[in-house]
C-alpha atoms as a PDB file:
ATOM      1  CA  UNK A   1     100.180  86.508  69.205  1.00  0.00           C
ATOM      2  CA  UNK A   2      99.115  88.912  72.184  1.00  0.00           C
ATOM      3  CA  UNK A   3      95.634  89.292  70.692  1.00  0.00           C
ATOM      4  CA  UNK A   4      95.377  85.241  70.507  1.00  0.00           C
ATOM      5  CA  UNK A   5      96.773  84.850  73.429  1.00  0.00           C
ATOM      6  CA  UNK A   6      94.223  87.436  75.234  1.00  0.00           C
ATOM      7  CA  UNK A   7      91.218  85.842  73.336  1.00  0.00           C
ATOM      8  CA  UNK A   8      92.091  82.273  75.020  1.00  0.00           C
ATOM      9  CA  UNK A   9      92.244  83.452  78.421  1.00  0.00           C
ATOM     10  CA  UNK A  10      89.079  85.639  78.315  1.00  0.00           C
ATOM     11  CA  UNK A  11      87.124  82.172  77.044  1.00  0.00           C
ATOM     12  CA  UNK A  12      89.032  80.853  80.220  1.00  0.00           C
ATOM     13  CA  UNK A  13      87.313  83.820  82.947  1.00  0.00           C
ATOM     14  CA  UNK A  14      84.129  82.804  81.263  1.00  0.00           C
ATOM     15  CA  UNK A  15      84.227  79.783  83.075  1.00  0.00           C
ATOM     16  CA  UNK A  16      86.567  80.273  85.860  1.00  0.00           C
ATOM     17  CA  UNK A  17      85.691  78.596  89.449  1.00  0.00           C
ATOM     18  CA  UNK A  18      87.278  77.848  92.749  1.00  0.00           C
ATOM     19  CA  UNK A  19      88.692  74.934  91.141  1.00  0.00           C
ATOM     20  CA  UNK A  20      90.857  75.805  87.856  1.00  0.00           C
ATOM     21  CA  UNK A  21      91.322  79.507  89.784  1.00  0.00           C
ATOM     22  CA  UNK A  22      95.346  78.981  90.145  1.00  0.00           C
ATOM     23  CA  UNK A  23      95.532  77.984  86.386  1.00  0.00           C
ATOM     24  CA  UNK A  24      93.868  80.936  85.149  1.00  0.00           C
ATOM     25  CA  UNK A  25      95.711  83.122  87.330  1.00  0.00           C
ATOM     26  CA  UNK A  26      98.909  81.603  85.981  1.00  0.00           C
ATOM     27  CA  UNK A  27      97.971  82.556  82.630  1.00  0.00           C
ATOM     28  CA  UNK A  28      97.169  85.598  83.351  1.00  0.00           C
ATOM     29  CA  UNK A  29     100.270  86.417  85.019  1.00  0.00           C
ATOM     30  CA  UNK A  30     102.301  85.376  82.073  1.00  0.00           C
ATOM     31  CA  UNK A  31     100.579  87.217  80.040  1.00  0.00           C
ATOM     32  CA  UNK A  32     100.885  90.572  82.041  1.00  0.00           C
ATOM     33  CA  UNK A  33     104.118  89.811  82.955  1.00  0.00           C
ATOM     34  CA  UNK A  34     105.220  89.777  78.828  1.00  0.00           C
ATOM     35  CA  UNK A  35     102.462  92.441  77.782  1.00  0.00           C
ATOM     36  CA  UNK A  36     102.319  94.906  80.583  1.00  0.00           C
ATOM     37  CA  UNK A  37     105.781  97.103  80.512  1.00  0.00           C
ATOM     38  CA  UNK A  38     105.171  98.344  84.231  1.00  0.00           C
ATOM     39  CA  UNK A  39     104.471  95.025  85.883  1.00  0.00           C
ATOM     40  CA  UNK A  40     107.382  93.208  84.009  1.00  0.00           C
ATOM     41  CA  UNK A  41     110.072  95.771  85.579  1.00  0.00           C
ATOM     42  CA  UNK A  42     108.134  95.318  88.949  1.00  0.00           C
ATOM     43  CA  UNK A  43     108.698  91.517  88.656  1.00  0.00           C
ATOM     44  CA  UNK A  44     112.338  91.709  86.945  1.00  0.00           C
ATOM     45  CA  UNK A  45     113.459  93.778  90.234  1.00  0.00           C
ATOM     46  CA  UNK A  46     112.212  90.904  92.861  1.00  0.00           C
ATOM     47  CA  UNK A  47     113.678  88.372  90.876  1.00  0.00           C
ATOM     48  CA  UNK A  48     112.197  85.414  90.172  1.00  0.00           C
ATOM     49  CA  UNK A  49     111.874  84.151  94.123  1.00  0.00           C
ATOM     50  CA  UNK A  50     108.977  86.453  94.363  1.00  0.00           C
ATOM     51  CA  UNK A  51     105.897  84.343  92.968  1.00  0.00           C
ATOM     52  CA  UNK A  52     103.018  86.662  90.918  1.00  0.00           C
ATOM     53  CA  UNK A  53     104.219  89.763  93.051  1.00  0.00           C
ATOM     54  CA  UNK A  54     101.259  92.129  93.918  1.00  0.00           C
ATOM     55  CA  UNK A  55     101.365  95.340  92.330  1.00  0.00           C
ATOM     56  CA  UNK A  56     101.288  98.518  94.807  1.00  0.00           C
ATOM     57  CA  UNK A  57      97.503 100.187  94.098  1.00  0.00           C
ATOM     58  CA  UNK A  58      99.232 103.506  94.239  1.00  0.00           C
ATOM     59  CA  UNK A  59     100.550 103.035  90.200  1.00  0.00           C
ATOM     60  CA  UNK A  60      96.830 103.584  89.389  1.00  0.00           C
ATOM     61  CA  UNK A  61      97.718 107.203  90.732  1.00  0.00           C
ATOM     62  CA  UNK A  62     101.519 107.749  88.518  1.00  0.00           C
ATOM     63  CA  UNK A  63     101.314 105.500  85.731  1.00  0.00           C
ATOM     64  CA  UNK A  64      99.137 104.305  82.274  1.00  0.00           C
ATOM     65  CA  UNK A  65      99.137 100.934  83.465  1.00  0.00           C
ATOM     66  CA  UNK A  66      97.861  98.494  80.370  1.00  0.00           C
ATOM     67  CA  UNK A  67      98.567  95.112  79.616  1.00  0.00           C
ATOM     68  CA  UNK A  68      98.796  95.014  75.585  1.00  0.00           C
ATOM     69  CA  UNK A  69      98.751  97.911  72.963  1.00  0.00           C
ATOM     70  CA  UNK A  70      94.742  99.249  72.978  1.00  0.00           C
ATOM     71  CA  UNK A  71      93.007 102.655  72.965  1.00  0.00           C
ATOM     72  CA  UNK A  72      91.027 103.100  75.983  1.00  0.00           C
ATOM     73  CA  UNK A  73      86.698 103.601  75.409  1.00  0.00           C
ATOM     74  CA  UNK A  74      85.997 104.605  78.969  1.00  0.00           C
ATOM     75  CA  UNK A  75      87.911 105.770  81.955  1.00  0.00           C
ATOM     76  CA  UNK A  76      86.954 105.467  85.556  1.00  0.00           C
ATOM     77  CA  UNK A  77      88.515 108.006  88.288  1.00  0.00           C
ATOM     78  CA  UNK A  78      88.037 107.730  92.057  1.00  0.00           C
ATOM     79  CA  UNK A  79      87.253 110.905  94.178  1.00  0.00           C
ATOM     80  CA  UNK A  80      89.717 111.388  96.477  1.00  0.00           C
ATOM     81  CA  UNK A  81      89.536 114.205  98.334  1.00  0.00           C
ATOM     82  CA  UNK A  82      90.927 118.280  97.707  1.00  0.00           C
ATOM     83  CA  UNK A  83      94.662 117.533  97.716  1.00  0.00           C
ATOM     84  CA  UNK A  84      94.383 114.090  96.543  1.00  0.00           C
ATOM     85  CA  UNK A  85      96.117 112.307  93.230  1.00  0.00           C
ATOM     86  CA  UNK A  86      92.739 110.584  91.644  1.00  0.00           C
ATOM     87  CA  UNK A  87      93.557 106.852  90.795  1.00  0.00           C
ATOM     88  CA  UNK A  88      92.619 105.907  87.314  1.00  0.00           C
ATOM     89  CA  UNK A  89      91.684 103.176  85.470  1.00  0.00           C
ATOM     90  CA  UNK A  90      91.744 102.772  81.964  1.00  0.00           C
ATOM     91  CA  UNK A  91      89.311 100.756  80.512  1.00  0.00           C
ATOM     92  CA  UNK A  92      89.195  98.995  76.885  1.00  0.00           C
ATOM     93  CA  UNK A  93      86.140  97.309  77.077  1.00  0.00           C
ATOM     94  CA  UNK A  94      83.312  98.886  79.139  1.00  0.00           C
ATOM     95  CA  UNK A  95      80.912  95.723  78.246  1.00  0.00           C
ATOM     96  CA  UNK A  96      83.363  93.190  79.306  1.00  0.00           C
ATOM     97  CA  UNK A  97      82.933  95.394  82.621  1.00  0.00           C
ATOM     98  CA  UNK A  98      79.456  95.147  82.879  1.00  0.00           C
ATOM     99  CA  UNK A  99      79.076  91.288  82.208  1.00  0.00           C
ATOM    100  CA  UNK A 100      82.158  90.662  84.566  1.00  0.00           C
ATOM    101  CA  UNK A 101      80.090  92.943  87.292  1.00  0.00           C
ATOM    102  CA  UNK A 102      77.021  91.280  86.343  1.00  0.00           C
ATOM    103  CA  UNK A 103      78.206  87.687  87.053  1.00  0.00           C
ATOM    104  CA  UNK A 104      79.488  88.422  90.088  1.00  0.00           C
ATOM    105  CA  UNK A 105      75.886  90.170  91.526  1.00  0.00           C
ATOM    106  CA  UNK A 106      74.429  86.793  90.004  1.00  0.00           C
ATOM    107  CA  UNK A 107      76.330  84.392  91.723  1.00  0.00           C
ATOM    108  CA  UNK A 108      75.671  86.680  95.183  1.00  0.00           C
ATOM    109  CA  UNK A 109      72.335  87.275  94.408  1.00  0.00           C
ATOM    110  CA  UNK A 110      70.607  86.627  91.237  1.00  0.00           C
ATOM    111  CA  UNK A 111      70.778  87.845  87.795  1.00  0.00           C
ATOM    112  CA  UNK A 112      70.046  91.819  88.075  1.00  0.00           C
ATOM    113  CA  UNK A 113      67.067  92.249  86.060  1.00  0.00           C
ATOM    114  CA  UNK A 114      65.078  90.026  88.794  1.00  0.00           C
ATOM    115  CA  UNK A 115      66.110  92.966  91.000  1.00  0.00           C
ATOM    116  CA  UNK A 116      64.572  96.342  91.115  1.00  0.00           C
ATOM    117  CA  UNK A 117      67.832  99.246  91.965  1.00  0.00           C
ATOM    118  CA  UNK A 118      66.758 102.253  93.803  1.00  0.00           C
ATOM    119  CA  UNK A 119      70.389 104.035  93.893  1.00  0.00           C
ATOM    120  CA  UNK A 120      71.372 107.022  96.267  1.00  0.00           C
ATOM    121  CA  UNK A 121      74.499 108.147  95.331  1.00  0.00           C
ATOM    122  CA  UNK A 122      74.723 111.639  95.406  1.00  0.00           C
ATOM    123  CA  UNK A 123      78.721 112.054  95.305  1.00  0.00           C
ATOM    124  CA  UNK A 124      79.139 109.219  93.092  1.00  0.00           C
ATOM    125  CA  UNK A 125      76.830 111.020  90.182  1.00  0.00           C
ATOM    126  CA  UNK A 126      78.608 114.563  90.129  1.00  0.00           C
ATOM    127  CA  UNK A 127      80.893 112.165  88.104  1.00  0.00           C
ATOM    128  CA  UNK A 128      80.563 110.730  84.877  1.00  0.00           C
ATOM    129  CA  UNK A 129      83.682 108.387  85.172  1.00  0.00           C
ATOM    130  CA  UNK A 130      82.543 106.431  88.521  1.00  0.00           C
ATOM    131  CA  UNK A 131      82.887 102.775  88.294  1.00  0.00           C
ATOM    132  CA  UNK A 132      80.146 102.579  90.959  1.00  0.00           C
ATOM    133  CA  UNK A 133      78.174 104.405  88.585  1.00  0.00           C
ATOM    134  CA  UNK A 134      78.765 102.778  85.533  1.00  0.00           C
ATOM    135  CA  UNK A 135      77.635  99.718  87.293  1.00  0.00           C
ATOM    136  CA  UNK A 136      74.820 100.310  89.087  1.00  0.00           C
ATOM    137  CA  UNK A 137      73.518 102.138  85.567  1.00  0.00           C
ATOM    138  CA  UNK A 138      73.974  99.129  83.763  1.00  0.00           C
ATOM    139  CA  UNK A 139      71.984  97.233  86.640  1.00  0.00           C
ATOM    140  CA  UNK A 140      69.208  99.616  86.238  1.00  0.00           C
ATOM    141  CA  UNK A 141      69.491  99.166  82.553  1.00  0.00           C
ATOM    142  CA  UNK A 142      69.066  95.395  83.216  1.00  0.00           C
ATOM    143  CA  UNK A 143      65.588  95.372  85.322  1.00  0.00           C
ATOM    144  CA  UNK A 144      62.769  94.530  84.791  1.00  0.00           C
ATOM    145  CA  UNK A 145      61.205  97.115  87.192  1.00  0.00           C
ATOM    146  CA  UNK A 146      60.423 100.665  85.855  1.00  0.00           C
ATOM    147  CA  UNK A 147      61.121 102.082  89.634  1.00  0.00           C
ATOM    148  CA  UNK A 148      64.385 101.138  89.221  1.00  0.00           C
ATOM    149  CA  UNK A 149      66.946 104.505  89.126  1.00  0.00           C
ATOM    150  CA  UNK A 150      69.023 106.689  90.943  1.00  0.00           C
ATOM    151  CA  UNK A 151      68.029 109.248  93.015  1.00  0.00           C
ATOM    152  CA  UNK A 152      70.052 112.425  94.243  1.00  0.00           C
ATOM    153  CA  UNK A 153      68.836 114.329  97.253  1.00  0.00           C
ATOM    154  CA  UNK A 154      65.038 114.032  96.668  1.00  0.00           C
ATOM    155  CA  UNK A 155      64.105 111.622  99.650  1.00  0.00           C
ATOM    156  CA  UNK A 156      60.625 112.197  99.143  1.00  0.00           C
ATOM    157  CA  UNK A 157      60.677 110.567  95.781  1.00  0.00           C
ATOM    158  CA  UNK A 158      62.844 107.887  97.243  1.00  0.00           C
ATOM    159  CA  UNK A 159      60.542 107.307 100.263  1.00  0.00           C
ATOM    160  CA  UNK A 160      57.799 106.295  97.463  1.00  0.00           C
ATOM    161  CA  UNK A 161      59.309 104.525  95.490  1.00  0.00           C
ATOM    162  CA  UNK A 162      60.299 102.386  98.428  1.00  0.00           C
ATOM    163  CA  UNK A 163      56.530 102.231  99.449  1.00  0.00           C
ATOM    164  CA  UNK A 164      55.711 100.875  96.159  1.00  0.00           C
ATOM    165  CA  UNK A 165      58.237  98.334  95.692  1.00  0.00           C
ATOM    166  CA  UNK A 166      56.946  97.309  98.796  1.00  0.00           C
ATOM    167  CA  UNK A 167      53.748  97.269  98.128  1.00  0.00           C
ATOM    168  CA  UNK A 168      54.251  95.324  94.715  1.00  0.00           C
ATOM    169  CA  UNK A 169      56.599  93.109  96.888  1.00  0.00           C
ATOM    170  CA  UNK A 170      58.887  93.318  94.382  1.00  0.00           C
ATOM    171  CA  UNK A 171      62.917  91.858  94.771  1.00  0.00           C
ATOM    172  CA  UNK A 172      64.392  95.430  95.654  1.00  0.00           C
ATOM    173  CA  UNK A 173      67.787  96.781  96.762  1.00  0.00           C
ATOM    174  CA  UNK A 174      68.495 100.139  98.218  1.00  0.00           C
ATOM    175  CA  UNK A 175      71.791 101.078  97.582  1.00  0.00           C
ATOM    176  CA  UNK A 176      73.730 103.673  98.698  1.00  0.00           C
ATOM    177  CA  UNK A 177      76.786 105.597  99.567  1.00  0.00           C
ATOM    178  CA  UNK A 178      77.023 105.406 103.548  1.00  0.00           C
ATOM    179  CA  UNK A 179      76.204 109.010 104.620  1.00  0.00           C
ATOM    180  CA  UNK A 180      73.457 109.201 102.041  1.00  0.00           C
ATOM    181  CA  UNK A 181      71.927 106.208 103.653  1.00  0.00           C
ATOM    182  CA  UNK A 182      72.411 107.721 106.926  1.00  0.00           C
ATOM    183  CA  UNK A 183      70.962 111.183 105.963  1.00  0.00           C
ATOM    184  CA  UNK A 184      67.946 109.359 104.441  1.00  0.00           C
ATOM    185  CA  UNK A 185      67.664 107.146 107.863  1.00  0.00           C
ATOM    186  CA  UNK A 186      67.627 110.599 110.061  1.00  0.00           C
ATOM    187  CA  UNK A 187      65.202 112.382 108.019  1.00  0.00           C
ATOM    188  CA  UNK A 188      62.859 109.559 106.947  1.00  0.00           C
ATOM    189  CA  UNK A 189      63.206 106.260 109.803  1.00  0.00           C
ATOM    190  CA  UNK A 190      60.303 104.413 107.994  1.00  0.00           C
ATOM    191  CA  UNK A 191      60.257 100.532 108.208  1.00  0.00           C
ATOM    192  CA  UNK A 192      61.801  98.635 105.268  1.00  0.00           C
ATOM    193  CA  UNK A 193      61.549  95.656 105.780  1.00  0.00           C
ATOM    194  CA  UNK A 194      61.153  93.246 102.540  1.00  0.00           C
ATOM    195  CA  UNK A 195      64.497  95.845 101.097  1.00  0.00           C
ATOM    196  CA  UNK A 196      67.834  94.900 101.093  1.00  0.00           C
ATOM    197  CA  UNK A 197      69.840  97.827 101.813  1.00  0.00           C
ATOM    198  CA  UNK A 198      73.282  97.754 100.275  1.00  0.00           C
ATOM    199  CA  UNK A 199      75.923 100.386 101.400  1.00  0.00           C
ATOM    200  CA  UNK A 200      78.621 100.512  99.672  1.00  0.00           C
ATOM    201  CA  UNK A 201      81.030 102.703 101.896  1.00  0.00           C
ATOM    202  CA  UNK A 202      82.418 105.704 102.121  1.00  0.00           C
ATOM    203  CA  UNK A 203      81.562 109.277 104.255  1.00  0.00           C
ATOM    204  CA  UNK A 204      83.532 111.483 101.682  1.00  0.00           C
ATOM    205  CA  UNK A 205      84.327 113.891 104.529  1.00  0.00           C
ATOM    206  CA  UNK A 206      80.251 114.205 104.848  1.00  0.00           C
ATOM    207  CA  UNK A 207      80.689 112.589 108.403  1.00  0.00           C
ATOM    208  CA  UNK A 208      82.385 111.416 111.118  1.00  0.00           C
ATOM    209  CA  UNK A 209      83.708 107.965 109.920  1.00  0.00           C
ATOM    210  CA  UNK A 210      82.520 105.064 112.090  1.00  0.00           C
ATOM    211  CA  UNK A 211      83.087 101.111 111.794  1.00  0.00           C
ATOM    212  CA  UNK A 212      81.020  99.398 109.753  1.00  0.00           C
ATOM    213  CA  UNK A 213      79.142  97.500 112.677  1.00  0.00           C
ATOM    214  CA  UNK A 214      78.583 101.119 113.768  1.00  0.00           C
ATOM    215  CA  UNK A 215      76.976 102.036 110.611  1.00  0.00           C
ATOM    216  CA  UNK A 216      75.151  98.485 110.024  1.00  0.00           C
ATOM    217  CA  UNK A 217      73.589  99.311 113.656  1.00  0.00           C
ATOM    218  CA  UNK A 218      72.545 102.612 112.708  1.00  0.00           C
ATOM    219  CA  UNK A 219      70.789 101.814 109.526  1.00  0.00           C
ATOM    220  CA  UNK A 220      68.909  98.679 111.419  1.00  0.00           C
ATOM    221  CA  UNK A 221      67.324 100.273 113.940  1.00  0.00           C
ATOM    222  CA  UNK A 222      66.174 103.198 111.790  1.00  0.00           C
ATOM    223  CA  UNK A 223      65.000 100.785 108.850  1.00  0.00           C
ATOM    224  CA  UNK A 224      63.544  98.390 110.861  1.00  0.00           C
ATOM    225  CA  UNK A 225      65.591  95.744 109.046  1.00  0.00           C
ATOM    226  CA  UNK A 226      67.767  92.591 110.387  1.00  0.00           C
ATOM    227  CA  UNK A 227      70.693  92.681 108.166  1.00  0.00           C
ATOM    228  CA  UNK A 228      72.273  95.467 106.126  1.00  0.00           C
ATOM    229  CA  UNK A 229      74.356  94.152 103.017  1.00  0.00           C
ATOM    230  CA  UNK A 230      77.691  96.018 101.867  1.00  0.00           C
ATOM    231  CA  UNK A 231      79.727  96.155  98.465  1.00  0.00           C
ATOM    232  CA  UNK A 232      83.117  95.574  98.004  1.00  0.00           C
ATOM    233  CA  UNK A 233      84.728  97.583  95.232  1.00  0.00           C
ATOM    234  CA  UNK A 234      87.176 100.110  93.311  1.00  0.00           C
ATOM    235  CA  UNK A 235      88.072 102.319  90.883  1.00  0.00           C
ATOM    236  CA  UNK A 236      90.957  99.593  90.465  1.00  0.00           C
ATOM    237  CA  UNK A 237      88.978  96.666  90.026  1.00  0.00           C
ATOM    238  CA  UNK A 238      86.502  94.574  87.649  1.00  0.00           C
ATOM    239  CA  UNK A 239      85.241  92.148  90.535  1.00  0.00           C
ATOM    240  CA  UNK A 240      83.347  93.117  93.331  1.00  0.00           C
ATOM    241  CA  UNK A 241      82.239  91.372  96.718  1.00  0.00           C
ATOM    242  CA  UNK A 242      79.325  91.306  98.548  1.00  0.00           C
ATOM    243  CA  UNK A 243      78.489  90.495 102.590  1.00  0.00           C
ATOM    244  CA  UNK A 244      75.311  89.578 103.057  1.00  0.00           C
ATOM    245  CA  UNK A 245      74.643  90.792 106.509  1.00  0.00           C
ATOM    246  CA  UNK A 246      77.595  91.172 108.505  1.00  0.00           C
ATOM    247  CA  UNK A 247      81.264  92.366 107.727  1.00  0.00           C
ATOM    248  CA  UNK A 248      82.201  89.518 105.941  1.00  0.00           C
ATOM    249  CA  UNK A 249      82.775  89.707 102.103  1.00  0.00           C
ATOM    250  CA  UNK A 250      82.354  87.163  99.561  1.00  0.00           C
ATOM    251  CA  UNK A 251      84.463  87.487  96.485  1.00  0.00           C
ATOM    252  CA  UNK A 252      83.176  86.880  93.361  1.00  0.00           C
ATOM    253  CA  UNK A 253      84.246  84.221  90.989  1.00  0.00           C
ATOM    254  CA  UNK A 254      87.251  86.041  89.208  1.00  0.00           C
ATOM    255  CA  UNK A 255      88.020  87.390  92.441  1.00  0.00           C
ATOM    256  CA  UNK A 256      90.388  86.010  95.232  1.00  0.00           C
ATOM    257  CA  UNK A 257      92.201  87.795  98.444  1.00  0.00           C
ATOM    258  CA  UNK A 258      95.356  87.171  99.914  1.00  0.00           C
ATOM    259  CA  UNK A 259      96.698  88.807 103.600  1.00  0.00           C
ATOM    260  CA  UNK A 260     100.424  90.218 103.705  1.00  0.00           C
ATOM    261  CA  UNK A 261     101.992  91.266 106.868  1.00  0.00           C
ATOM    262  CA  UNK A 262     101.980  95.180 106.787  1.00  0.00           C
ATOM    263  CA  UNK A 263     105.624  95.699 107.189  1.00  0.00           C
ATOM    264  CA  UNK A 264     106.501  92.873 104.724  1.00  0.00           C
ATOM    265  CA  UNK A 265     104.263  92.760 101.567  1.00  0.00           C
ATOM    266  CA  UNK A 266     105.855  89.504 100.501  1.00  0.00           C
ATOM    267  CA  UNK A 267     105.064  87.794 103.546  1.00  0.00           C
ATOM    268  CA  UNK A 268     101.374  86.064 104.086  1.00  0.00           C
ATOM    269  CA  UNK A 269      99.862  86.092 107.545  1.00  0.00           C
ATOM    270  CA  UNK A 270      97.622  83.159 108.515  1.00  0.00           C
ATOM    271  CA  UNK A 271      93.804  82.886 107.627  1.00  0.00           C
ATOM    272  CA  UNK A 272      92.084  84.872 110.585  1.00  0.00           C
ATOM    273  CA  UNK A 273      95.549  87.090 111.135  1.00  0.00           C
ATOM    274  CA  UNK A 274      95.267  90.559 110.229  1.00  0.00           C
ATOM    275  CA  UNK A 275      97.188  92.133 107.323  1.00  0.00           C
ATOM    276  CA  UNK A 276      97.110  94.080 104.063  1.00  0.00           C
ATOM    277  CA  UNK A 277      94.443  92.569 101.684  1.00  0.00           C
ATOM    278  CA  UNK A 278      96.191  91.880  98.249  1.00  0.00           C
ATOM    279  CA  UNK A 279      93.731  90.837  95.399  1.00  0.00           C
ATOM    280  CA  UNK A 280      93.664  88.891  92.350  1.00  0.00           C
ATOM    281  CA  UNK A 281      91.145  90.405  89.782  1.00  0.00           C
ATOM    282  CA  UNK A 282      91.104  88.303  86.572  1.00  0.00           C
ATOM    283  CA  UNK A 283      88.965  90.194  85.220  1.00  0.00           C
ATOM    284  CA  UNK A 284      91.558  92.838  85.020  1.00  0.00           C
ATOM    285  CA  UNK A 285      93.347  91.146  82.187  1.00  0.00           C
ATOM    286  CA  UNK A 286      94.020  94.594  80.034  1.00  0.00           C
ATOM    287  CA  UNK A 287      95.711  96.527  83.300  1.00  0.00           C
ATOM    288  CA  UNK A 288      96.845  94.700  86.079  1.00  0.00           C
ATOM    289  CA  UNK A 289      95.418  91.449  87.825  1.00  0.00           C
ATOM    290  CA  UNK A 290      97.038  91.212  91.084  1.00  0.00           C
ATOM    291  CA  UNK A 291      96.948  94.826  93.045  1.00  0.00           C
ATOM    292  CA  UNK A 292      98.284  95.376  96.842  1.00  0.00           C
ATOM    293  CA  UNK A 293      95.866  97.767  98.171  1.00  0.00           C
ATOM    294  CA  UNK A 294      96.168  99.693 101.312  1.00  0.00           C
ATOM    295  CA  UNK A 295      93.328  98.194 102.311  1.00  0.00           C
ATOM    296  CA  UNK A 296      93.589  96.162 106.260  1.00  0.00           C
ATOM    297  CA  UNK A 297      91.276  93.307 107.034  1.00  0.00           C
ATOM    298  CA  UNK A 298      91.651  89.148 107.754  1.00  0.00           C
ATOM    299  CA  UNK A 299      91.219  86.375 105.148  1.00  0.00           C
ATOM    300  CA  UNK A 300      89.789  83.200 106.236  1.00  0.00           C
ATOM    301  CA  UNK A 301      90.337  79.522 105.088  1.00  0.00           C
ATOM    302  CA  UNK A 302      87.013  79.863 103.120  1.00  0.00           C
ATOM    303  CA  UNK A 303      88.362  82.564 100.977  1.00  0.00           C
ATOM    304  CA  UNK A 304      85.992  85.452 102.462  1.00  0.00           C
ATOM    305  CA  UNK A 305      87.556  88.489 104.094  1.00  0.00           C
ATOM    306  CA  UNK A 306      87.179  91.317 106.417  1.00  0.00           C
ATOM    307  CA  UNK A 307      87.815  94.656 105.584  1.00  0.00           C
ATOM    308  CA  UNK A 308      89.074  96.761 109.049  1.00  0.00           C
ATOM    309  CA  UNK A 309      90.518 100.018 107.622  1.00  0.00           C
ATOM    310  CA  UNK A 310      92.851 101.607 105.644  1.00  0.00           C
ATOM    311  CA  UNK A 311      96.918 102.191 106.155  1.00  0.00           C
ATOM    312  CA  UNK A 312      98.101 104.932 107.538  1.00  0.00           C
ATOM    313  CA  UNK A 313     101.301 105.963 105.811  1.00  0.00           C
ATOM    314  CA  UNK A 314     103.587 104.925 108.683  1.00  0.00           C
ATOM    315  CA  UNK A 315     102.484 101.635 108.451  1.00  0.00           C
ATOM    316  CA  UNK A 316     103.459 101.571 104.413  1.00  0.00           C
ATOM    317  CA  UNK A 317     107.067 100.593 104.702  1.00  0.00           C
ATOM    318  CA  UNK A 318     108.325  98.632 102.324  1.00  0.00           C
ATOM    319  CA  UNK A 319     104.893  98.398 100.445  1.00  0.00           C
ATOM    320  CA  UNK A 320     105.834 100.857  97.329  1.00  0.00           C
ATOM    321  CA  UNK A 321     109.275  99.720  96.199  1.00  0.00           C
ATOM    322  CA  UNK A 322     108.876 101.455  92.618  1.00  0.00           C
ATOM    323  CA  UNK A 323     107.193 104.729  93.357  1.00  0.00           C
ATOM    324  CA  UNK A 324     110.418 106.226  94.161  1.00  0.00           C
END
């Protein structure tokens, strides 16, 4: 019955919209809430007044967390830093991934092989179980455009390959960690203008950190560009978001944020009101689909979001009921 019962609601995120979202999320639920041991003592010990409760992201760090019996194929690990627990992320079906990912650039964008992916992700690569990675591989894999790859620390090679994606104007995106792209911006400021540059975050400990309007400023004036783009995404989840220009993300179809007050996880704020961004990923059927992250931003009534930093661990009462 679990294998039916999985096989009905993954021919239901093939088609899910804005519209049948809260249906397919209801499914879900039920079915994580009977299949996935963790989450089912999570929701037994709120009690039933607690509606699809949002799992603390920190069990990616202590616990095997699966919905379903399965033997993982891949396994994707974040970085952390020297000291750090590394979340991880089990992962049964690395395809349903990459078509899940793939979907969600298409409804952004357009379908990735109309793109051509010049990647600079240094940190990212000294990995082989980056979920960045696996994705922006599997873009490459996709184009059409035989410039399309990543590159490591040669910015030469980088710097032409830019030149002749621009002189081909070909559909290209730049993307990068954020002090890669800034490295590449101090050493070779060259006008890019027909690119979209992507960053996708993170200064590792490579920098100082700086606001994203900061670092959208930076890359501008040294690319000669209007807008810089960003992605949304974790070792956590399947979906990803995009802001086209700006600080505001768009969430992809099997995607969909909710704000908590940070003292009170159960409680929502108001759309514009800042709190602790909560997620639903469908597409995380096999593990978990609805993951509390420690992430602090503002939802609007549209469903987009702002991402404004990251809680400090004073500010985490209350948010990690279990981990004790």
């Amino acid at each position: 019955m679990p294998k039916q019962r999985r096989e009905e609601i993954m021919s239901m995120l093939g088609a899910v919209n804005a519209s049948n979202f809260d249906m397919v999320a209801t499914h879900v639920f039920e079915y994580q809430k009977a299949n996935n041991p963790l989450y089912r003592a999570y929701v037994d010990m709120l009690g039933d007044a607690r509606k699809r409760p949002f799992l603390p992201i920190s069990f990616f760090k202590t616990h095997d967390i699966r919905s379903g019996i399965w033997s993982e194929k891949s396994l994707f690990s974040s970085s952390g830093t020297t000291g750090q627990i590394p979340s991880q992320h089990r992962v049964r079906n690395l395809s349903w991934y990459e078509e899940n990912a793939r979907n969600g650039f298409t409804a952004a964008y357009s379908d990735p092989s109309t793109w051509c992916f010049l990647a600079l992700l240094p940190n990212y690569l000294a990995r082989g179980n980056s979920s960045l990675v696996a994705m922006t591989d599997y873009f490459i894999r996709c184009s059409q455009f035989a410039e399309s790859g990543f590159f490591l620390h040669d910015f030469k090679e980088l710097q032409a390959a830019l030149r002749v994606c621009q002189h081909k104007k070909q559909q290209t995106i730049l993307l990068g960690v954020s002090y890669a792209l800034l490295d590449f911006a101090e050493q070779f400021p060259t006008n890019l203008s027909g690119i979209t540059i992507m960053e996708t975050g993170g200064m590792k400990g490579q920098r100082r950190e700086m606001t994203r309007v900061e670092l959208h400023e930076h890359l501008q004036q040294a690319f000669g560009v209007n807008a810089i783009h960003s992605e949304y995404g974790m070792t956590e989840l399947f979906s990803q978001a995009y802001a086209q220009g700006g600080t505001i993300f768009t969430p992809c179809p099997t995607m969909r944020v909710v704000a908590t007050e940070i003292n009170d996880p159960f409680c929502p704020v108001r759309s514009g009101r800042t709190g602790v961004l909560n997620i639903i990923d469908l597409a995380n059927i096999d593990t978990i689909s609805f993951i509390q992250t420690e992430d602090v931003g503002k939802v609007f009534p549209d469903g987009r979001f702002e991402v404004l930093g990251r809680l400090d661990a004073a500010e985490m009462r209350g948010c990690n009921l279990m981990v004790e």
